[in-house]
PDB file of N, CA and C in Angstrom:
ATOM      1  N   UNK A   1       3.730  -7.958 -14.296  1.00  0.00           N
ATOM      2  CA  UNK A   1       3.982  -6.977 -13.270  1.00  0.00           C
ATOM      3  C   UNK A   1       5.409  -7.139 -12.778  1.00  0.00           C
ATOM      4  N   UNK A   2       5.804  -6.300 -12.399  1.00  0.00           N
ATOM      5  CA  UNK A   2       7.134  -6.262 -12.049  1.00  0.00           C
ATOM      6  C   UNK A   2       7.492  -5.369 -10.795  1.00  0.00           C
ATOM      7  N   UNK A   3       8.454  -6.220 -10.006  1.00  0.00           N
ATOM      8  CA  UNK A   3       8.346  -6.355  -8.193  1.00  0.00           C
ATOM      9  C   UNK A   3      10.021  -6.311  -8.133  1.00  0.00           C
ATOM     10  N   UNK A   4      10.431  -5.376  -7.554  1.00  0.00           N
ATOM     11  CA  UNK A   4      12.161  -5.580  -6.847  1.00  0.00           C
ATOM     12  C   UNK A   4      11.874  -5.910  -5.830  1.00  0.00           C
ATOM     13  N   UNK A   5      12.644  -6.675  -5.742  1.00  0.00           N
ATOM     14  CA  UNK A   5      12.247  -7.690  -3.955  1.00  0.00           C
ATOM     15  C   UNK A   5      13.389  -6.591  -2.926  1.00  0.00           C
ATOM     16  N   UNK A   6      12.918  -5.535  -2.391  1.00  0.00           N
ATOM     17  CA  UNK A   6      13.384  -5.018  -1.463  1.00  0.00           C
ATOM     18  C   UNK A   6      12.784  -5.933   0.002  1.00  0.00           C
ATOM     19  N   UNK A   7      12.235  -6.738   0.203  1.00  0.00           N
ATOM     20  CA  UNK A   7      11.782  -7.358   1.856  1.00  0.00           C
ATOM     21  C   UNK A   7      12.803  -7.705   2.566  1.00  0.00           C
ATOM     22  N   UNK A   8      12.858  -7.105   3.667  1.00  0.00           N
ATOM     23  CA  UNK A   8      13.815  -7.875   4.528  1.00  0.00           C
ATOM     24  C   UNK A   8      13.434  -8.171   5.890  1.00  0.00           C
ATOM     25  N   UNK A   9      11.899  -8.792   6.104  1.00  0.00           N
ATOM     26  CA  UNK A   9      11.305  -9.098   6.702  1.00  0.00           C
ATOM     27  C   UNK A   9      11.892 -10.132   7.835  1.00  0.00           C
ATOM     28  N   UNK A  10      12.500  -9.018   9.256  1.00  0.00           N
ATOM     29  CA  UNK A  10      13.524  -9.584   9.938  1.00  0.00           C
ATOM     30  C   UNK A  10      12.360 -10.177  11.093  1.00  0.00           C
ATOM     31  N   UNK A  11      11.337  -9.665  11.376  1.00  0.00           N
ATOM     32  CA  UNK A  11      10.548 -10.271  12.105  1.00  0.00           C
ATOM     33  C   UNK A  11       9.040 -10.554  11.343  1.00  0.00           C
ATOM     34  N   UNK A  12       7.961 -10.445  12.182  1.00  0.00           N
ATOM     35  CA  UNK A  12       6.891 -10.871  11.466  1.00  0.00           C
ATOM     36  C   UNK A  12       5.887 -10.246  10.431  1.00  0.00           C
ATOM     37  N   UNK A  13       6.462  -9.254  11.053  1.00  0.00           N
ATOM     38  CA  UNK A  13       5.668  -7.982  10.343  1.00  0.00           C
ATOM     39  C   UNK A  13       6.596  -6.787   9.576  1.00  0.00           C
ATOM     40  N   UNK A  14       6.496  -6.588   8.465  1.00  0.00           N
ATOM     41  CA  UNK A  14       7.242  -5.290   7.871  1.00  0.00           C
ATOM     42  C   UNK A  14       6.314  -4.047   7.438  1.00  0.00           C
ATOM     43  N   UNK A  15       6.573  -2.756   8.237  1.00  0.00           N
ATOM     44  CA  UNK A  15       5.774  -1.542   7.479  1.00  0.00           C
ATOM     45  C   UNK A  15       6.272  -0.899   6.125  1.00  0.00           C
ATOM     46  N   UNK A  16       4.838  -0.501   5.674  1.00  0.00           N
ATOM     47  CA  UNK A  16       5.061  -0.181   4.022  1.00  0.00           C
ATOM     48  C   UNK A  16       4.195   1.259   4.291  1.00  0.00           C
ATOM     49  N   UNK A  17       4.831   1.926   3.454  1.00  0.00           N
ATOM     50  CA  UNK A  17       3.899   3.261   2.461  1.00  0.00           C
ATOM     51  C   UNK A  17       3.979   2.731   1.004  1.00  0.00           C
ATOM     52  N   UNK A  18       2.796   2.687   0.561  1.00  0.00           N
ATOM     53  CA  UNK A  18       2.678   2.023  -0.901  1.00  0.00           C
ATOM     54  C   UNK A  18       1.336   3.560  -1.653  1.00  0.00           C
ATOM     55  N   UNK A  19       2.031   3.550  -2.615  1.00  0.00           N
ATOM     56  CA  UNK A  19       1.406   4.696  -3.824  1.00  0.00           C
ATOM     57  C   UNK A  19       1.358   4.230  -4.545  1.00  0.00           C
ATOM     58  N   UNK A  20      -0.085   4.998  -5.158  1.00  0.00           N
ATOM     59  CA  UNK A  20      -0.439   4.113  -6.568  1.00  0.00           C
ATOM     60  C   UNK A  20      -0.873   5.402  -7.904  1.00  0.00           C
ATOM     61  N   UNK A  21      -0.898   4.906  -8.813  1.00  0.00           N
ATOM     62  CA  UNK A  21      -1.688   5.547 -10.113  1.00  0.00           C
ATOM     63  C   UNK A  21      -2.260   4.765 -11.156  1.00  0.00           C
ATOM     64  N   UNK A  22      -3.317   5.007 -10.623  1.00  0.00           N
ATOM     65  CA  UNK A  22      -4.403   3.951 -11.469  1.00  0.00           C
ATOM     66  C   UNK A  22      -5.550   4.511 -12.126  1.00  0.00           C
ATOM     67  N   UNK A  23      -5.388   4.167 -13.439  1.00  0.00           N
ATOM     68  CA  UNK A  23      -6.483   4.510 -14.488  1.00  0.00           C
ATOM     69  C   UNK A  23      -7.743   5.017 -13.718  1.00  0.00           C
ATOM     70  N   UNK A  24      -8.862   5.725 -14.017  1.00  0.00           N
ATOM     71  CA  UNK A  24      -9.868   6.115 -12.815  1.00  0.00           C
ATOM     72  C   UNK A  24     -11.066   4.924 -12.821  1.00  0.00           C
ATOM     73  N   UNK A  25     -10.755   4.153 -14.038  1.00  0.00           N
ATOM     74  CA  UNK A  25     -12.191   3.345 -14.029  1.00  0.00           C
ATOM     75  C   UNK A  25     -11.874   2.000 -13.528  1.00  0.00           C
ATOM     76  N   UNK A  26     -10.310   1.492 -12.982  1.00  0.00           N
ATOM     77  CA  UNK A  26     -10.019   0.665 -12.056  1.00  0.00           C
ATOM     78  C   UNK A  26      -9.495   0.732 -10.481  1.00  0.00           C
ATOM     79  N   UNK A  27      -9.611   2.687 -10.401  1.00  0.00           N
ATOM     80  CA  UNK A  27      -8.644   3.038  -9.008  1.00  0.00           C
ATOM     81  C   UNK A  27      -9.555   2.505  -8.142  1.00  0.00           C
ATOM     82  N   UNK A  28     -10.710   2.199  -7.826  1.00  0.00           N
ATOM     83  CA  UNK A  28     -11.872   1.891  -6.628  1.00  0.00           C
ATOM     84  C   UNK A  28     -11.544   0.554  -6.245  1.00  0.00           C
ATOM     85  N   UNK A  29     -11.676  -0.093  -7.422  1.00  0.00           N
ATOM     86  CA  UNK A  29     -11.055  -1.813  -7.276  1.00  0.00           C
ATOM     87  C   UNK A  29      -9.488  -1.782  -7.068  1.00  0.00           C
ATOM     88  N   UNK A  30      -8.702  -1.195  -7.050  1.00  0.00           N
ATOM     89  CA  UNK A  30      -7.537  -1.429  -6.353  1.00  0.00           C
ATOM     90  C   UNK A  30      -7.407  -0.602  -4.905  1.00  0.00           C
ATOM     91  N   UNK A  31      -8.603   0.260  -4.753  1.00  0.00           N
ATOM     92  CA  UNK A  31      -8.204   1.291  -3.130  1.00  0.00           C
ATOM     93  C   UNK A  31      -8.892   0.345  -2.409  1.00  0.00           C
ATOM     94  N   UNK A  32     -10.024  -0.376  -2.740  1.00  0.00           N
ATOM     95  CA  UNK A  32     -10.543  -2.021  -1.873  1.00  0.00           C
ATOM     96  C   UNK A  32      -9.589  -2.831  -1.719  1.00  0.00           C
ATOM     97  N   UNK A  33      -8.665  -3.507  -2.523  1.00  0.00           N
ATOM     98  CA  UNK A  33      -7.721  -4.537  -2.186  1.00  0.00           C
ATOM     99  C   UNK A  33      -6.671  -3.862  -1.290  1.00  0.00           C
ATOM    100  N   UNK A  34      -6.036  -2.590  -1.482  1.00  0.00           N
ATOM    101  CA  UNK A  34      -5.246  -2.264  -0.419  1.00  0.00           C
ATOM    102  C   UNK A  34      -6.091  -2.067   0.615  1.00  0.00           C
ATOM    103  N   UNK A  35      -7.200  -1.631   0.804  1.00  0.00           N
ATOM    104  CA  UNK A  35      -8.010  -1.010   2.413  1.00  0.00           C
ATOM    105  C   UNK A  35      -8.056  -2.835   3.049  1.00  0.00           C
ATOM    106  N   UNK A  36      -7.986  -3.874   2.638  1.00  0.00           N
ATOM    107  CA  UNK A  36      -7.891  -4.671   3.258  1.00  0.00           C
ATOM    108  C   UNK A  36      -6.887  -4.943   3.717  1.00  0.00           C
ATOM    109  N   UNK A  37      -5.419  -4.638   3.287  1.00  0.00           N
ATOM    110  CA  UNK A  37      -4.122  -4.615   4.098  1.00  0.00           C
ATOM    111  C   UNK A  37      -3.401  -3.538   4.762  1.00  0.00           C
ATOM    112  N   UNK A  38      -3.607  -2.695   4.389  1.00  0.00           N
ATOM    113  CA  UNK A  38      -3.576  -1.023   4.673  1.00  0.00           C
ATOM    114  C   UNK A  38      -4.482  -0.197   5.380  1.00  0.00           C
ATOM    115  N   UNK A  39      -4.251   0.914   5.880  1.00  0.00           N
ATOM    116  CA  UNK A  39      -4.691   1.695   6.240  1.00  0.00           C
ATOM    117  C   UNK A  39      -4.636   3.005   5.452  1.00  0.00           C
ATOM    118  N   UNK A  40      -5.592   3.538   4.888  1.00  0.00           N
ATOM    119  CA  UNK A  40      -5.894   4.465   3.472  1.00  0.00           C
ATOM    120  C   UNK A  40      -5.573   5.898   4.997  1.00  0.00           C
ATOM    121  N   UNK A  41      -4.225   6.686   4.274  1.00  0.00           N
ATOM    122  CA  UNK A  41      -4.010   7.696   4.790  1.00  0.00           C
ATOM    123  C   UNK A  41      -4.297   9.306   4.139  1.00  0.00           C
ATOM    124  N   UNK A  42      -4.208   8.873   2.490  1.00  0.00           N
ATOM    125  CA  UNK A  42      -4.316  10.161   1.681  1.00  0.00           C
ATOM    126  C   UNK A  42      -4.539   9.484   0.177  1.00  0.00           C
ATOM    127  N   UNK A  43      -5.367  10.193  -0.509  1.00  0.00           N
ATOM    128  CA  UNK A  43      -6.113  10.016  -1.748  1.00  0.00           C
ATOM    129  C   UNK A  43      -5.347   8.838  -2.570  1.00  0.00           C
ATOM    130  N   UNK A  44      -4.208   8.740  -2.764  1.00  0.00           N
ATOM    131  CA  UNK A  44      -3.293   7.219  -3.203  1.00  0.00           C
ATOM    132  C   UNK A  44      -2.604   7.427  -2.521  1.00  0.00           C
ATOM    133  N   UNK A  45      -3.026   7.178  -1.126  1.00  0.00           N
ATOM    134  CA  UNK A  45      -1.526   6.575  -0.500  1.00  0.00           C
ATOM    135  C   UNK A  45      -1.922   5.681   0.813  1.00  0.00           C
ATOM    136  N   UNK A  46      -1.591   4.923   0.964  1.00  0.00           N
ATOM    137  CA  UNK A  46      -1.918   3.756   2.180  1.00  0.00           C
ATOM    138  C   UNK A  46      -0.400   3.276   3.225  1.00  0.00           C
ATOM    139  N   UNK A  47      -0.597   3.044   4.412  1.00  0.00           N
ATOM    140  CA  UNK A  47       0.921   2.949   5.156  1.00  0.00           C
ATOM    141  C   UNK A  47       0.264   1.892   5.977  1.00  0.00           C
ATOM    142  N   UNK A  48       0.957   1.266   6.494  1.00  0.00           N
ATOM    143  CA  UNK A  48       1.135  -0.035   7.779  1.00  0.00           C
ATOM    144  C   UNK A  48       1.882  -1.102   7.990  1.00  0.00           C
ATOM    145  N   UNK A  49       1.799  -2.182   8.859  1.00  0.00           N
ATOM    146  CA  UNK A  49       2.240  -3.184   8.995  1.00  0.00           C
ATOM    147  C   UNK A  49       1.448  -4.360   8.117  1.00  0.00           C
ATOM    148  N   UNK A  50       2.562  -5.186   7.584  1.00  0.00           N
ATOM    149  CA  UNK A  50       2.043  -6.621   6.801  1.00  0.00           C
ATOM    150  C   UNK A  50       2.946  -7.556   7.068  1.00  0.00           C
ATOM    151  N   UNK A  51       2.426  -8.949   7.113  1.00  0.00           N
ATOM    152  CA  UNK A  51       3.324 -10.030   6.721  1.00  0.00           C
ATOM    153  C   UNK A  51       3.698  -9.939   5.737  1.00  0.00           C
ATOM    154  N   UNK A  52       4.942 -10.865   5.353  1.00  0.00           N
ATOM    155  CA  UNK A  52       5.228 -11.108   3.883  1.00  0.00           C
ATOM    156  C   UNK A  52       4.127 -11.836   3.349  1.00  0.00           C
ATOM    157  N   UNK A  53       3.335 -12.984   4.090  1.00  0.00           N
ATOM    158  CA  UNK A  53       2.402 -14.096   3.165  1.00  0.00           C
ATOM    159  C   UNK A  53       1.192 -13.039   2.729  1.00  0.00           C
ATOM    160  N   UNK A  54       1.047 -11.951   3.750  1.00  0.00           N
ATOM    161  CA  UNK A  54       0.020 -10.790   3.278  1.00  0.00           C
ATOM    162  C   UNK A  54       0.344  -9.904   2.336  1.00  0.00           C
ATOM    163  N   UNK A  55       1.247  -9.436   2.026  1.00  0.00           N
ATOM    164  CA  UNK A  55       1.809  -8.440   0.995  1.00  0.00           C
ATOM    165  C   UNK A  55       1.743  -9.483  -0.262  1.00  0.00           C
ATOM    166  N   UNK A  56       2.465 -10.486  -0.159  1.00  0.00           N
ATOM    167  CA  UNK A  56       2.346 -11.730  -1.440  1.00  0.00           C
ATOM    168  C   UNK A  56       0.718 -11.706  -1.872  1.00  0.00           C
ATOM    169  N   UNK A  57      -0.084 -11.934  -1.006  1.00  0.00           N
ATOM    170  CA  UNK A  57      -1.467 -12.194  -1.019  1.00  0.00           C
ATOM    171  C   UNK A  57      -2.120 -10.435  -2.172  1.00  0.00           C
ATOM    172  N   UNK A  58      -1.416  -9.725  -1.515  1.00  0.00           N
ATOM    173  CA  UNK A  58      -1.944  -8.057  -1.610  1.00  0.00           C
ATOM    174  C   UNK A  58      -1.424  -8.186  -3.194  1.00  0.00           C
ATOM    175  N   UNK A  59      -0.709  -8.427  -3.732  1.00  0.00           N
ATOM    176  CA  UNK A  59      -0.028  -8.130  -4.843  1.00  0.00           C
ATOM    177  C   UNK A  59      -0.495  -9.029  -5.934  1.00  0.00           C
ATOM    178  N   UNK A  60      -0.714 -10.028  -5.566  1.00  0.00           N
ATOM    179  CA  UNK A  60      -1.709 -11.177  -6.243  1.00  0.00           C
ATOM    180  C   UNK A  60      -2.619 -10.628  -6.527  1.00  0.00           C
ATOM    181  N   UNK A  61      -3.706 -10.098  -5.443  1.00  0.00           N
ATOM    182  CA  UNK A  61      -5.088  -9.643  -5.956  1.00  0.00           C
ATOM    183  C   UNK A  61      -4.879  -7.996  -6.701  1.00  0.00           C
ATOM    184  N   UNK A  62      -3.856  -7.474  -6.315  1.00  0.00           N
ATOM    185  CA  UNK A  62      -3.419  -5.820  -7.446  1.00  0.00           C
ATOM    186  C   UNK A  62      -3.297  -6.362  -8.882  1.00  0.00           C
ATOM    187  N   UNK A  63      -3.036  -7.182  -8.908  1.00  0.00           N
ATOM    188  CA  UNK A  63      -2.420  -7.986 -10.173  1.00  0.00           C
ATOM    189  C   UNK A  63      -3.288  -8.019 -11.622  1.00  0.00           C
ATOM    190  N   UNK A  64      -4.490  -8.623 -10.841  1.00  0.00           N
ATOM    191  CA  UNK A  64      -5.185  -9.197 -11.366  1.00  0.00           C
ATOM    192  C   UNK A  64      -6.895  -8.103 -11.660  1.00  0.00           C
ATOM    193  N   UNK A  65      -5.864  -6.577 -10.903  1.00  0.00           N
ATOM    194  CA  UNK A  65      -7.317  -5.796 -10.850  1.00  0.00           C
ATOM    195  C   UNK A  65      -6.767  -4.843 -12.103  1.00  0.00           C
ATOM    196  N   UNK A  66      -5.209  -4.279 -11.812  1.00  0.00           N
ATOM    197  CA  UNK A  66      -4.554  -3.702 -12.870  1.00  0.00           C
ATOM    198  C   UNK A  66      -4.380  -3.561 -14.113  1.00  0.00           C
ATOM    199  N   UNK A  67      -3.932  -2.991 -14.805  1.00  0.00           N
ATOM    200  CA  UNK A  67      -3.427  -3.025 -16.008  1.00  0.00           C
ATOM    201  C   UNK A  67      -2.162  -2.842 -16.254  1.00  0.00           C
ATOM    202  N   UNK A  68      -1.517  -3.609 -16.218  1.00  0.00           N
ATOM    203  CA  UNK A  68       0.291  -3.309 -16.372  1.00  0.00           C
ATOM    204  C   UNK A  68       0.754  -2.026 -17.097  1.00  0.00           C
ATOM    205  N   UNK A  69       0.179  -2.357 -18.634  1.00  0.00           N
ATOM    206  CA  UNK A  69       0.551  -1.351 -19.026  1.00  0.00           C
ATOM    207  C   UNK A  69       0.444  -0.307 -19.189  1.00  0.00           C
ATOM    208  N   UNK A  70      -0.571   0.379 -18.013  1.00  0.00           N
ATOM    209  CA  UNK A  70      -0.958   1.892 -17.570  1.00  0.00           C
ATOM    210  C   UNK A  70      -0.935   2.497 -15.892  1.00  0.00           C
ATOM    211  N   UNK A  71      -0.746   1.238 -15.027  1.00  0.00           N
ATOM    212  CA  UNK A  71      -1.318   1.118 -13.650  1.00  0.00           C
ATOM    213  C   UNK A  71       0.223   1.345 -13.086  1.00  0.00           C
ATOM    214  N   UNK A  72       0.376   1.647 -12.280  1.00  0.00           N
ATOM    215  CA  UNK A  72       1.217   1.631 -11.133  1.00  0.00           C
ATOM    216  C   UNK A  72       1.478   1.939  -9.953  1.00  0.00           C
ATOM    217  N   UNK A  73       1.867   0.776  -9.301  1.00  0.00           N
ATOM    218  CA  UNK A  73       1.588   0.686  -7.327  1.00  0.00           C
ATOM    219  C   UNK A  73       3.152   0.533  -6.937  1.00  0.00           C
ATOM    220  N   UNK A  74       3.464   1.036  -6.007  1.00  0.00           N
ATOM    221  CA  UNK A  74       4.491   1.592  -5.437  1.00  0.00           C
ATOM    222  C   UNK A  74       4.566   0.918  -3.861  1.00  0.00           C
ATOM    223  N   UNK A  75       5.500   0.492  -3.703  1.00  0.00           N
ATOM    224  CA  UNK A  75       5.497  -0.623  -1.991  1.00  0.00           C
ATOM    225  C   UNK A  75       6.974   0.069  -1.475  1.00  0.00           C
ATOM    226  N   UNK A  76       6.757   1.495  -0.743  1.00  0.00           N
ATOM    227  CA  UNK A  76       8.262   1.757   0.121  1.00  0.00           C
ATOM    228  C   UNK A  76       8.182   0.858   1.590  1.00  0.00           C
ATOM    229  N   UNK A  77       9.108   0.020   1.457  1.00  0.00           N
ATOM    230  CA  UNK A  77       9.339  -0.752   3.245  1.00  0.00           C
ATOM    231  C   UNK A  77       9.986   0.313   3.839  1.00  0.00           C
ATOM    232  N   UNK A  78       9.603   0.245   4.787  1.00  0.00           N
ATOM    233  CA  UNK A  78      10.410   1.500   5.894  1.00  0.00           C
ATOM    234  C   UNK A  78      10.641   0.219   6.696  1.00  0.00           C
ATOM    235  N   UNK A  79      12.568   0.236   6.680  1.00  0.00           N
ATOM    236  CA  UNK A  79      13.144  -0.553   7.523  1.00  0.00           C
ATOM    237  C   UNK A  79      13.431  -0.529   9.058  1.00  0.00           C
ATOM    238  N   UNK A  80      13.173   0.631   9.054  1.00  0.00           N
ATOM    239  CA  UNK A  80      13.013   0.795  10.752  1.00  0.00           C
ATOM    240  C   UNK A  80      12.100   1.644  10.524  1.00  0.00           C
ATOM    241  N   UNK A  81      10.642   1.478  11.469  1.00  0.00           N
ATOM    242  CA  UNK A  81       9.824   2.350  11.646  1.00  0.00           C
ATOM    243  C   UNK A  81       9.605   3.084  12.621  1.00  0.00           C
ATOM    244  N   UNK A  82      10.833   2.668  14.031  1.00  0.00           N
ATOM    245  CA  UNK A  82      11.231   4.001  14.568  1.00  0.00           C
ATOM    246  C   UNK A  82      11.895   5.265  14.761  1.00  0.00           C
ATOM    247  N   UNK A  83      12.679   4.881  12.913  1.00  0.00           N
ATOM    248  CA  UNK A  83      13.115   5.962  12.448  1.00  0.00           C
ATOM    249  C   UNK A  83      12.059   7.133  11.848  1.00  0.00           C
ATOM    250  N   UNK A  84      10.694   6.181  11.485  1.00  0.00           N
ATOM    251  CA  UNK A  84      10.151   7.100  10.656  1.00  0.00           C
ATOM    252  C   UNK A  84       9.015   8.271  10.782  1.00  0.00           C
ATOM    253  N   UNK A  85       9.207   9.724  10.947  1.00  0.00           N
ATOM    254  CA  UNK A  85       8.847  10.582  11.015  1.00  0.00           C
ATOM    255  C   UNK A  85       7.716  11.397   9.881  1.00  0.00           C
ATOM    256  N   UNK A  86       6.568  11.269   9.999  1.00  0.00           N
ATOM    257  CA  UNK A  86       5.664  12.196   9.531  1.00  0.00           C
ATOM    258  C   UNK A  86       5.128  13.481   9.482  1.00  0.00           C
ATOM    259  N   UNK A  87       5.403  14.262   8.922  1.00  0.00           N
ATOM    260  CA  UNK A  87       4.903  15.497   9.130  1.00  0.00           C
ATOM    261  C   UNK A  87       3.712  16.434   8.301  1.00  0.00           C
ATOM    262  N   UNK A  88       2.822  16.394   8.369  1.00  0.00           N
ATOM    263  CA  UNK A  88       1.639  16.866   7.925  1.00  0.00           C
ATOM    264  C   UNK A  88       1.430  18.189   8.061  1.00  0.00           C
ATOM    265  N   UNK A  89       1.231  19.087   6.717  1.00  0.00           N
ATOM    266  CA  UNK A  89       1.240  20.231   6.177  1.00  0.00           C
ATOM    267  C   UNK A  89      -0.314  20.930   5.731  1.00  0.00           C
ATOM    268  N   UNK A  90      -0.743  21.203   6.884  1.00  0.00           N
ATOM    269  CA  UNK A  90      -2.253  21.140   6.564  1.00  0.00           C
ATOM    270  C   UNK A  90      -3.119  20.627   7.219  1.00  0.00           C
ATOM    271  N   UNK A  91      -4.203  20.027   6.637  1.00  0.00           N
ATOM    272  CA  UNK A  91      -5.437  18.694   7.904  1.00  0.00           C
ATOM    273  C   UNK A  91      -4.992  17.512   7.447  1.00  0.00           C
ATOM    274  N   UNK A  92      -4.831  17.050   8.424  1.00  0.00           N
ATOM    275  CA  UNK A  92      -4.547  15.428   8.520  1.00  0.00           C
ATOM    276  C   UNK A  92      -5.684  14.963   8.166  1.00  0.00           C
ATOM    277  N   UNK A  93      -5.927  14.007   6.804  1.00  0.00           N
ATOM    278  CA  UNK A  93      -7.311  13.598   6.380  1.00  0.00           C
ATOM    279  C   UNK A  93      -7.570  12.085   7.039  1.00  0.00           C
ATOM    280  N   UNK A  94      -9.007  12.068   7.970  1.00  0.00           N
ATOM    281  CA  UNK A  94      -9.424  10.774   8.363  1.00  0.00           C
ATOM    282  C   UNK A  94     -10.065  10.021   7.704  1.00  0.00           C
ATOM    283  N   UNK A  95      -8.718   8.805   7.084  1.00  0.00           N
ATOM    284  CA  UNK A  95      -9.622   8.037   6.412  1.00  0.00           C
ATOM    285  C   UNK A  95      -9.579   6.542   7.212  1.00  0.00           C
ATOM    286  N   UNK A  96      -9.700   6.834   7.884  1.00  0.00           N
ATOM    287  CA  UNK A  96      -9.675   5.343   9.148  1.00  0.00           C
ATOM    288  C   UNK A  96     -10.403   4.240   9.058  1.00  0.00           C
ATOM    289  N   UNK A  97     -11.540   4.646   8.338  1.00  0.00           N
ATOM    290  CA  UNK A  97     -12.636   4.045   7.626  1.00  0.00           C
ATOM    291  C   UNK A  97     -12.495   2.800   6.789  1.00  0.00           C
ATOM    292  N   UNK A  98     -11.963   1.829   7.560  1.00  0.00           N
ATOM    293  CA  UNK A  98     -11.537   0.506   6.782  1.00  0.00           C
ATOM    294  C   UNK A  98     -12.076  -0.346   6.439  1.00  0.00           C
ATOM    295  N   UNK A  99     -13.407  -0.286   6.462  1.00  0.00           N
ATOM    296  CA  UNK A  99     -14.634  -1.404   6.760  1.00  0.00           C
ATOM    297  C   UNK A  99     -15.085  -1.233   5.232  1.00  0.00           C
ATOM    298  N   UNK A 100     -14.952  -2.615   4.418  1.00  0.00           N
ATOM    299  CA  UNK A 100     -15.553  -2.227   3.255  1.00  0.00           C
ATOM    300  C   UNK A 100     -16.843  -2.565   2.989  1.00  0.00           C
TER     301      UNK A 100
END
């Protein structure tokens, strides 16, 4: 797997939007390992706050659910997240539902 170390984890916590595309007969087992660090906002896409030892942790268990050579997960850090603005085009889908 292969990771550009964009972190610049100036305090304890860094927010991510992370996207994925995953084969369909492993996407369930990887939307469980992110719903434990994430918050599931839209069909592949998850956003929040993580530690680094949690994102390390998160990427370990993607790792090992994946397939390299078909799978791919996507980790944008948003370096300031009071820059960052959402705008929703449509219904905002509730998937708040984090409890696995």
């Amino acid at each position: 797997m292969r990771y550009t170390n964009l972190l610049r984890f100036g305090g304890d916590m860094a927010y991510f939007i992370v996207t994925y595309d995953i084969e369909e007969k492993r996407v369930n087992k990887v939307r469980k390992v992110l719903k434990k660090y994430f918050t599931w906002v839209q069909n592949s896409v998850f956003e929040g706050e993580i530690t680094e030892s949690n994102l390390e942790k998160c990427k370990t268990e993607l790792s090992k659910v994946m397939k390299k050579e078909n799978d791919s997960v996507y980790f944008y850090e948003v370096e300031n997240r009071n820059n960052l603005k959402k705008f929703i085009l449509g219904v905002e889908k509730d998937m708040t539902g984090n409890i696995l």
